[in-house]
PDB file of N, CA and C in Angstrom:
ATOM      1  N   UNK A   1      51.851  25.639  48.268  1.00  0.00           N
ATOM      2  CA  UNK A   1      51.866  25.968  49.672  1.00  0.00           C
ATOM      3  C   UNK A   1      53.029  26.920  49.903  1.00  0.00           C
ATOM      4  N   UNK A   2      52.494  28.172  51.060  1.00  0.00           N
ATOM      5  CA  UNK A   2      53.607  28.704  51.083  1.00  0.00           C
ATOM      6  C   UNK A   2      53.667  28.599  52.488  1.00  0.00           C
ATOM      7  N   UNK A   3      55.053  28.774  53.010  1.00  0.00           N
ATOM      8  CA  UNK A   3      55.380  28.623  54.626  1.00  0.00           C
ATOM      9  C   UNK A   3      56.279  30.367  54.967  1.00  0.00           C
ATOM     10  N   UNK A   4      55.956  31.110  55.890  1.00  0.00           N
ATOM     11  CA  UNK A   4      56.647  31.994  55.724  1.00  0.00           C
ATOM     12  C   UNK A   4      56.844  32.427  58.096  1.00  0.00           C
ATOM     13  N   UNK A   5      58.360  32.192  58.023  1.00  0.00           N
ATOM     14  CA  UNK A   5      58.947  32.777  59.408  1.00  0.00           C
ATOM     15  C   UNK A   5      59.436  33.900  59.121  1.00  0.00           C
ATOM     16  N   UNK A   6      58.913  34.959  60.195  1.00  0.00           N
ATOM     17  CA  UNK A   6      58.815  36.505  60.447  1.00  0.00           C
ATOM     18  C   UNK A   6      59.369  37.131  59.249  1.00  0.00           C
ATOM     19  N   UNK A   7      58.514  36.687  57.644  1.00  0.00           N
ATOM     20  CA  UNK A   7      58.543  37.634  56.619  1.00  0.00           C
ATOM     21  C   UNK A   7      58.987  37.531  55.750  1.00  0.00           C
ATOM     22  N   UNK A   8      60.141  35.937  56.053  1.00  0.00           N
ATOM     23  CA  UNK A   8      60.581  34.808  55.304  1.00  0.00           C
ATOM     24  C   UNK A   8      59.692  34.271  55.084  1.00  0.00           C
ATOM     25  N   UNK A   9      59.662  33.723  53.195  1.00  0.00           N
ATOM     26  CA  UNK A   9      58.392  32.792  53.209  1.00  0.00           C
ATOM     27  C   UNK A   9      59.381  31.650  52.076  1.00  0.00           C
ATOM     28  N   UNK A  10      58.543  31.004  52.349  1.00  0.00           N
ATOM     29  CA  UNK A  10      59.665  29.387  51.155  1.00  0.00           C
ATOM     30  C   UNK A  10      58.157  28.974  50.230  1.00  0.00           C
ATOM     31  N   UNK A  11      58.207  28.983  48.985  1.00  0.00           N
ATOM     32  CA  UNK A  11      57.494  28.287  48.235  1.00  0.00           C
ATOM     33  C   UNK A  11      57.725  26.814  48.533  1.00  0.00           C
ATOM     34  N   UNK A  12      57.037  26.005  49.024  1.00  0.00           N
ATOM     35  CA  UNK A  12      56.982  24.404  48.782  1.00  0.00           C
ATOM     36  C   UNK A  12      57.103  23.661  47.317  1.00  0.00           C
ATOM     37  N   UNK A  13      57.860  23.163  47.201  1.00  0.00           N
ATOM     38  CA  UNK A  13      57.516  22.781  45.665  1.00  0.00           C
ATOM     39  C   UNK A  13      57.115  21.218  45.630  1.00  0.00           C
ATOM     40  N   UNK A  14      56.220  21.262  44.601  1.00  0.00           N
ATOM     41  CA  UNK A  14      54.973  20.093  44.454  1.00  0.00           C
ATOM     42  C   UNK A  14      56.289  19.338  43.417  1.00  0.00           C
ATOM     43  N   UNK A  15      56.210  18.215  44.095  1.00  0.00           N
ATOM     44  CA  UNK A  15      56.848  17.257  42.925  1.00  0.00           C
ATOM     45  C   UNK A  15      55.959  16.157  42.530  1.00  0.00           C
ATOM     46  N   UNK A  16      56.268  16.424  40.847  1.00  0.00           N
ATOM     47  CA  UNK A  16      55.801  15.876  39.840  1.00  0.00           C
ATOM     48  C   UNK A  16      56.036  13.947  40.047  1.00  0.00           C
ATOM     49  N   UNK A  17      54.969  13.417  40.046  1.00  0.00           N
ATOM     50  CA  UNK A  17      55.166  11.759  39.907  1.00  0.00           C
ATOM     51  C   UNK A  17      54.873  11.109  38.670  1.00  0.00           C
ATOM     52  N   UNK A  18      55.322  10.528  37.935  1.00  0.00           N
ATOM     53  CA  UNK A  18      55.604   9.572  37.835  1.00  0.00           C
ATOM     54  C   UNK A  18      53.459   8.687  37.316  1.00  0.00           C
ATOM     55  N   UNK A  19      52.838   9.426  35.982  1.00  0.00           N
ATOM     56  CA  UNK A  19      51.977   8.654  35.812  1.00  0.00           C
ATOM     57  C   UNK A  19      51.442   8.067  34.899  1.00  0.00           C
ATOM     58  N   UNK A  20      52.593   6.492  34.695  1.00  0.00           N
ATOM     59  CA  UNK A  20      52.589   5.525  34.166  1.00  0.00           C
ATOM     60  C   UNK A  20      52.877   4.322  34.328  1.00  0.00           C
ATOM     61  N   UNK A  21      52.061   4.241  35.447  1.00  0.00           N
ATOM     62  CA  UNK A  21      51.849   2.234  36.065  1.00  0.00           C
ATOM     63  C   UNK A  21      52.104   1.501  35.569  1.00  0.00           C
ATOM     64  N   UNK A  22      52.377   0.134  35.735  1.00  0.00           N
ATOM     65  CA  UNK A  22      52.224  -1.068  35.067  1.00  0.00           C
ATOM     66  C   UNK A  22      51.114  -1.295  34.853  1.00  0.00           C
ATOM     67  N   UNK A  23      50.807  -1.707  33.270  1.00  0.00           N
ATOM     68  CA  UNK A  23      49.355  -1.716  33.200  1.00  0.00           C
ATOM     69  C   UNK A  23      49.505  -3.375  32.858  1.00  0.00           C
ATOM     70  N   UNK A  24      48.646  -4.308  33.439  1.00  0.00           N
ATOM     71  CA  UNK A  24      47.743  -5.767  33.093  1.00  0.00           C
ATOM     72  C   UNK A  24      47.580  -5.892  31.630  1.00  0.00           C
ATOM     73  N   UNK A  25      47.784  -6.735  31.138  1.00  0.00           N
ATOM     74  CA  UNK A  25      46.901  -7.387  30.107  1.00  0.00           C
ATOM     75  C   UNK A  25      45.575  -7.081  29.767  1.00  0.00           C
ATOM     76  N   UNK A  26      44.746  -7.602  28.989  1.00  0.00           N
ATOM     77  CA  UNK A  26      43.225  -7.503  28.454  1.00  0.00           C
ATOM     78  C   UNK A  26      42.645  -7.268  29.791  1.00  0.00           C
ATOM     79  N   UNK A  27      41.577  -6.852  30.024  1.00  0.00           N
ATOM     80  CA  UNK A  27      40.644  -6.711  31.301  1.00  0.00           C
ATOM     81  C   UNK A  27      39.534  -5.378  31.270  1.00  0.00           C
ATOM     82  N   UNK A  28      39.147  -5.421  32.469  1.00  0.00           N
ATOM     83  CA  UNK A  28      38.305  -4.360  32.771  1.00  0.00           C
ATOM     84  C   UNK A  28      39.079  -2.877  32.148  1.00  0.00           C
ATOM     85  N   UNK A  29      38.125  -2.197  31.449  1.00  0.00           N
ATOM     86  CA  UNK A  29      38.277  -0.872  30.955  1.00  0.00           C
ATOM     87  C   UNK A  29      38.870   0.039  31.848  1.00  0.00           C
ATOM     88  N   UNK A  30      38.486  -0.015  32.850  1.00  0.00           N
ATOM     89  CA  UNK A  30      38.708   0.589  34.193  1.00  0.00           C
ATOM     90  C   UNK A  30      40.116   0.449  34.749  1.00  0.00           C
ATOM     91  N   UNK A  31      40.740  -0.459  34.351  1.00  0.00           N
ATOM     92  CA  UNK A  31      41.799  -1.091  35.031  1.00  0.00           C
ATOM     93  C   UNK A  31      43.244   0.242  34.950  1.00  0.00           C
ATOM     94  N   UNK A  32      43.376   0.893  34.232  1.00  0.00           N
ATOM     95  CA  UNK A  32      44.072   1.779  33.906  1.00  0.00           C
ATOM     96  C   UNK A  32      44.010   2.856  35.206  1.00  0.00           C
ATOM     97  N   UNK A  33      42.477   3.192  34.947  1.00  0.00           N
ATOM     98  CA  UNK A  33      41.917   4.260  36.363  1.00  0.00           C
ATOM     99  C   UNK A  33      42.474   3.944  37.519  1.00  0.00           C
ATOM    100  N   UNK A  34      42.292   2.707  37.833  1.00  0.00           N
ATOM    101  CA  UNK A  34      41.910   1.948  39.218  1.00  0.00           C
ATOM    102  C   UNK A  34      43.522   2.058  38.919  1.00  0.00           C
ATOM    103  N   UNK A  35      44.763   1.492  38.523  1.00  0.00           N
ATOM    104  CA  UNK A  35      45.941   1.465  38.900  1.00  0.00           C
ATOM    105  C   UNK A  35      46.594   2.609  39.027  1.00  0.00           C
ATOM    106  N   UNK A  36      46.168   3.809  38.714  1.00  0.00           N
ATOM    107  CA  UNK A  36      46.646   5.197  38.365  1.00  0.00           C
ATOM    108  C   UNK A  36      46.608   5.521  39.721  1.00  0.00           C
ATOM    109  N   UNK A  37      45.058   5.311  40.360  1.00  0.00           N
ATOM    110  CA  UNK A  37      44.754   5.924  41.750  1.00  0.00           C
ATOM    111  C   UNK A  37      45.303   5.163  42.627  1.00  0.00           C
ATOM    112  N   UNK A  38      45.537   3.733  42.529  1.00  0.00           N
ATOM    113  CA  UNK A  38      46.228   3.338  43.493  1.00  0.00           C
ATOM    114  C   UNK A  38      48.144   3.798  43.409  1.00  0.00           C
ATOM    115  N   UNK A  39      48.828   4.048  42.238  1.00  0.00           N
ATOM    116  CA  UNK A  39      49.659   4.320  42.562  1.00  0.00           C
ATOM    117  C   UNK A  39      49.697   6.049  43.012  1.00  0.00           C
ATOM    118  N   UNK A  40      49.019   6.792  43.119  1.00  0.00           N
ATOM    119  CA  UNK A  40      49.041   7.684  43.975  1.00  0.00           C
ATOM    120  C   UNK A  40      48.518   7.893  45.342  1.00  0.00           C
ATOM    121  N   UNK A  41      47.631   6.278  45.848  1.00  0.00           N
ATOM    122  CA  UNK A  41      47.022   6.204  47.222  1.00  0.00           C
ATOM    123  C   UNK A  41      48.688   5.702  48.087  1.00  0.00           C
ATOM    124  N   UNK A  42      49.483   4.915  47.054  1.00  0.00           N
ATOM    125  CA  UNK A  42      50.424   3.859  47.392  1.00  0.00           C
ATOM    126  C   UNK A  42      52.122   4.831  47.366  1.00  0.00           C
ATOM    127  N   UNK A  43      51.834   5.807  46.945  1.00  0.00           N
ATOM    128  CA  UNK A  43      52.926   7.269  46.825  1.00  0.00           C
ATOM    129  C   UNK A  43      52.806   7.806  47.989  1.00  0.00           C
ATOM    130  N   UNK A  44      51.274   8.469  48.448  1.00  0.00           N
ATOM    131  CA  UNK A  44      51.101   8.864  49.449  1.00  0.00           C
ATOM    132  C   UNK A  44      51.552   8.471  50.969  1.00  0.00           C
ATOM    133  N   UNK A  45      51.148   7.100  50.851  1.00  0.00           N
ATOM    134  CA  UNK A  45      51.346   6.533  51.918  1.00  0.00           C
ATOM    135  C   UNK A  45      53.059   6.125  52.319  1.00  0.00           C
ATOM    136  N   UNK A  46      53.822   6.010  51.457  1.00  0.00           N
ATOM    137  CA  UNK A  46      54.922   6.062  51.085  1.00  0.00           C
ATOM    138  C   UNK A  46      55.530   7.616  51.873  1.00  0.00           C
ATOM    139  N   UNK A  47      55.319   8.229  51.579  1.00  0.00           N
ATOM    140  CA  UNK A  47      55.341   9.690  52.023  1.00  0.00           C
ATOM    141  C   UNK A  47      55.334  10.250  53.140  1.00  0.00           C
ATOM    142  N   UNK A  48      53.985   9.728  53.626  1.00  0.00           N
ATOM    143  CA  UNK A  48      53.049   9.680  54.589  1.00  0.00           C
ATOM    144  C   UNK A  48      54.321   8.861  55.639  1.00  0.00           C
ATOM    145  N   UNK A  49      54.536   8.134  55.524  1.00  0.00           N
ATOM    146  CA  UNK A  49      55.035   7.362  56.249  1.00  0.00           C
ATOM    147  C   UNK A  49      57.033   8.104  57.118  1.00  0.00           C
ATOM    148  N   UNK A  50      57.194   9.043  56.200  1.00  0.00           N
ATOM    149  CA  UNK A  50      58.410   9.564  56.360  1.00  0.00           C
ATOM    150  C   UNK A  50      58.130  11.420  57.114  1.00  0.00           C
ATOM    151  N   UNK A  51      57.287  11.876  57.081  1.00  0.00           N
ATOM    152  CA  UNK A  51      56.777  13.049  58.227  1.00  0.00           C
ATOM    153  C   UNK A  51      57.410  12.754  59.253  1.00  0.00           C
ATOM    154  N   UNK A  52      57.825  13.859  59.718  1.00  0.00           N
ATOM    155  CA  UNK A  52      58.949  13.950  61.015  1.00  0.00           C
ATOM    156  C   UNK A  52      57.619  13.831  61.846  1.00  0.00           C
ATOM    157  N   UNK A  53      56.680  14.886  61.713  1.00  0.00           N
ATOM    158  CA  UNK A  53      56.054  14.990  63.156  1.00  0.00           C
ATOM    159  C   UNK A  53      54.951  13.891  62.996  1.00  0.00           C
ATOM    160  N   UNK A  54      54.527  13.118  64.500  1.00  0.00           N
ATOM    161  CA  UNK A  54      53.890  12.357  64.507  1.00  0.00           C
ATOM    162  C   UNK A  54      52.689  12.506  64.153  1.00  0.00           C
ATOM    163  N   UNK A  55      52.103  13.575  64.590  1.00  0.00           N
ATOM    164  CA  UNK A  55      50.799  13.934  64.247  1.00  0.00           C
ATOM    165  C   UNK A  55      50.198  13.640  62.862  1.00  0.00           C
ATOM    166  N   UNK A  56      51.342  14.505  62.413  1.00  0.00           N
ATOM    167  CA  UNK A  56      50.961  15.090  60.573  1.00  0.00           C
ATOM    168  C   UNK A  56      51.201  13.462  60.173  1.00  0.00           C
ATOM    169  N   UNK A  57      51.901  12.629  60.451  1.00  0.00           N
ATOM    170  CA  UNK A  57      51.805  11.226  59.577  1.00  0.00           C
ATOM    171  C   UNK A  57      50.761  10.628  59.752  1.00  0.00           C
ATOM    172  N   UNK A  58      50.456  10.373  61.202  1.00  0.00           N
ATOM    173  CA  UNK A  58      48.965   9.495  61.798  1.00  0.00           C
ATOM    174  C   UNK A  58      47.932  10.317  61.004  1.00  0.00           C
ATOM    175  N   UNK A  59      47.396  11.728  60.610  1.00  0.00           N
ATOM    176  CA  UNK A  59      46.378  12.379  59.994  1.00  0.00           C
ATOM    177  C   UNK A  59      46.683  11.786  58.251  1.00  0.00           C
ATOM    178  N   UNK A  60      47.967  11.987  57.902  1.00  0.00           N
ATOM    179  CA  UNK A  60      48.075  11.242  56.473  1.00  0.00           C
ATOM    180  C   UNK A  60      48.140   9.827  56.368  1.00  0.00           C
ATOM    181  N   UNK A  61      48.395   8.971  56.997  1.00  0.00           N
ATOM    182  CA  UNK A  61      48.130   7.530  56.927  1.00  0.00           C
ATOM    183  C   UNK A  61      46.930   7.662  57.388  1.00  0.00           C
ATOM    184  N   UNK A  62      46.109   8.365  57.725  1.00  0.00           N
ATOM    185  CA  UNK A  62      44.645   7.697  58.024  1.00  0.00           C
ATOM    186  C   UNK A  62      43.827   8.125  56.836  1.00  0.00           C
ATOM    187  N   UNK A  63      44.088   9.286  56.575  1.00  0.00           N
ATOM    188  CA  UNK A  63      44.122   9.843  54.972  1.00  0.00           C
ATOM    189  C   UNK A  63      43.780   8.406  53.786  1.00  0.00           C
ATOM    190  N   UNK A  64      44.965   8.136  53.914  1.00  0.00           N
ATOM    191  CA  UNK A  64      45.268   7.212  52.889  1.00  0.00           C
ATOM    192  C   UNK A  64      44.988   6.096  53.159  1.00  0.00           C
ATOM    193  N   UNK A  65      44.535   5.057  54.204  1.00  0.00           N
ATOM    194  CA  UNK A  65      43.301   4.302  54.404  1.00  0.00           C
ATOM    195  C   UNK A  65      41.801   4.713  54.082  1.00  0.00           C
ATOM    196  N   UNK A  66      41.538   6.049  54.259  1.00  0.00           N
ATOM    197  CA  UNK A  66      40.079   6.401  53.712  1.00  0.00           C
ATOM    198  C   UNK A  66      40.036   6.390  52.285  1.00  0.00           C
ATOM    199  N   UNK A  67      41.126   6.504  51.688  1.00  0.00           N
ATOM    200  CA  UNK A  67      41.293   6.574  49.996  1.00  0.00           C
ATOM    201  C   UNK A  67      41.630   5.010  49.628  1.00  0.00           C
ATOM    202  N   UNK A  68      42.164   4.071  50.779  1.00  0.00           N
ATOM    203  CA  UNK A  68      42.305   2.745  50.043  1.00  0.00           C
ATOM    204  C   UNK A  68      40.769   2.510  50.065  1.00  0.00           C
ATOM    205  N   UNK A  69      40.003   2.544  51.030  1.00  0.00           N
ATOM    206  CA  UNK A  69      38.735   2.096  51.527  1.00  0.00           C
ATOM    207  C   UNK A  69      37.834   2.183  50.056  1.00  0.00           C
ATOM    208  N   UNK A  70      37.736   3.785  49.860  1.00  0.00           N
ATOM    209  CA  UNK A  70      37.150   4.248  48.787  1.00  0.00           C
ATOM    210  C   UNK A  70      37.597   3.798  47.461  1.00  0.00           C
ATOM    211  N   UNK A  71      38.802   2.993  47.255  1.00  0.00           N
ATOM    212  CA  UNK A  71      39.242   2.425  46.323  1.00  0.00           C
ATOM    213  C   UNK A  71      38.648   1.436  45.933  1.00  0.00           C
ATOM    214  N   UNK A  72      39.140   0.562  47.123  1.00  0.00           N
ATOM    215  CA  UNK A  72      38.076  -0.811  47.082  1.00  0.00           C
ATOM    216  C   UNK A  72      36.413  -0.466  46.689  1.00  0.00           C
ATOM    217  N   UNK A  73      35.454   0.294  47.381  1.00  0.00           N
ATOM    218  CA  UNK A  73      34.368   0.414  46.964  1.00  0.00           C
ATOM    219  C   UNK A  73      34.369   0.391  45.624  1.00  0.00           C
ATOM    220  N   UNK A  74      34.945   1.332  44.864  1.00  0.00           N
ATOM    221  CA  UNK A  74      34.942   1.611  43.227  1.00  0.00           C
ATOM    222  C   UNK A  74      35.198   0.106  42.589  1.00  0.00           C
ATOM    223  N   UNK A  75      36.294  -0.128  43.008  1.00  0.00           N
ATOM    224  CA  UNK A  75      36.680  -1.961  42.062  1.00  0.00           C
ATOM    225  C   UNK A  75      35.970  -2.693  42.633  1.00  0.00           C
ATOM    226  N   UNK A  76      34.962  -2.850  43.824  1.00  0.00           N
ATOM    227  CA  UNK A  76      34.033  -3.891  43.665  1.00  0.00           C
ATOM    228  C   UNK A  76      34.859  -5.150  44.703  1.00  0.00           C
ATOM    229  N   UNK A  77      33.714  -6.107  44.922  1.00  0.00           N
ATOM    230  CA  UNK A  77      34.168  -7.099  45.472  1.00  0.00           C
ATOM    231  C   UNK A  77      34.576  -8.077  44.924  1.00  0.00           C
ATOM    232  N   UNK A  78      34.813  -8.155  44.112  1.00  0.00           N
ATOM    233  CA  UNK A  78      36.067  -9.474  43.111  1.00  0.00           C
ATOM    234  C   UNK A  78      37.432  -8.749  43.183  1.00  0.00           C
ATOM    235  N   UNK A  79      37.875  -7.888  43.277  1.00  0.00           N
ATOM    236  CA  UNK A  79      38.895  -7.101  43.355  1.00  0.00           C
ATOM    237  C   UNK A  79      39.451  -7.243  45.266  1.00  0.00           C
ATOM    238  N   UNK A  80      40.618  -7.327  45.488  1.00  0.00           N
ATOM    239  CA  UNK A  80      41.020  -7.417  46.539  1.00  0.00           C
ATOM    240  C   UNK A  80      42.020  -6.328  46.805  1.00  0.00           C
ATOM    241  N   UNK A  81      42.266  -5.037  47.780  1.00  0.00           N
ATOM    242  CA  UNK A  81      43.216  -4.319  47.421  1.00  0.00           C
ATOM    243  C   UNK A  81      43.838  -4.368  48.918  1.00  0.00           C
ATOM    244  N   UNK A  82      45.010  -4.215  49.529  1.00  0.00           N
ATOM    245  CA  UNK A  82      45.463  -4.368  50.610  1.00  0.00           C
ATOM    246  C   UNK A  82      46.924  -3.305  50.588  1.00  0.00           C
ATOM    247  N   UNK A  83      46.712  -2.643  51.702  1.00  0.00           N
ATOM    248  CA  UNK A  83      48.062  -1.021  51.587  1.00  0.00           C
ATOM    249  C   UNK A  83      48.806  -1.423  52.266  1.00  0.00           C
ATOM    250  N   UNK A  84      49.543  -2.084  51.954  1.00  0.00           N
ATOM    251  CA  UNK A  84      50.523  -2.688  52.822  1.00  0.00           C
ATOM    252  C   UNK A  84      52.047  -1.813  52.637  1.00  0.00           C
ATOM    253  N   UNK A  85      52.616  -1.262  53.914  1.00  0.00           N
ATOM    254  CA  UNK A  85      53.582  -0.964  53.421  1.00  0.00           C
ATOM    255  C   UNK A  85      54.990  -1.732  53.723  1.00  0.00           C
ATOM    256  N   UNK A  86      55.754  -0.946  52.784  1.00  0.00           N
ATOM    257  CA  UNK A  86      57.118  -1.879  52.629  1.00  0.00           C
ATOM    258  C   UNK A  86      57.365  -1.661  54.288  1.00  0.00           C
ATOM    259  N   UNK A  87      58.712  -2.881  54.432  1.00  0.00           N
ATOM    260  CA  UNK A  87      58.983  -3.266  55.412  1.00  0.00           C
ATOM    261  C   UNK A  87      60.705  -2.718  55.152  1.00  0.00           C
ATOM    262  N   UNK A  88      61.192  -1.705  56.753  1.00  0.00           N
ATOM    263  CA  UNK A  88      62.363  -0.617  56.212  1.00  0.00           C
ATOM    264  C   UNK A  88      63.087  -1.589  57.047  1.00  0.00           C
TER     265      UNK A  88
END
């Protein structure tokens, strides 16, 4: 992303996370996937949560409920997933 005032422009720089979860014991094959995406639904929201302007957070936390939602679909209903965020 670039941002640029009258001709000034700033490259945004994308920072690199961090992708190697805690992985479970024996289990579903999947389980690797499914923790990968949640720690980047669970980054986001993290993130999400620190936007100065109100707008842009409420559009990314809702963001990142449509991606927990879609999470859950994928792991199924034996799987329970809940985005809870930390408490500041």
């Amino acid at each position: 992303m670039v941002i640029c005032f009258d001709g000034h422009c700033y490259e945004i720089v994308i920072i690199p996370w961090p992708w190697t979860p805690w992985r479970p014991g024996p289990g579903p094959v999947n389980f690797p996937q499914l923790l990968r995406d949640a720690t980047v639904i669970a980054s986001l929201q993290a993130a999400a949560a620190n936007a100065a302007d109100a707008d842009v957070r409420e559009a990314l936390l809702a963001g990142t409920q449509k991606a927990v939602e879609a999470l859950q679909r994928r792991a199924g209903g034996h799987v329970t997933i809940r985005a809870e965020m930390e408490k500041k």
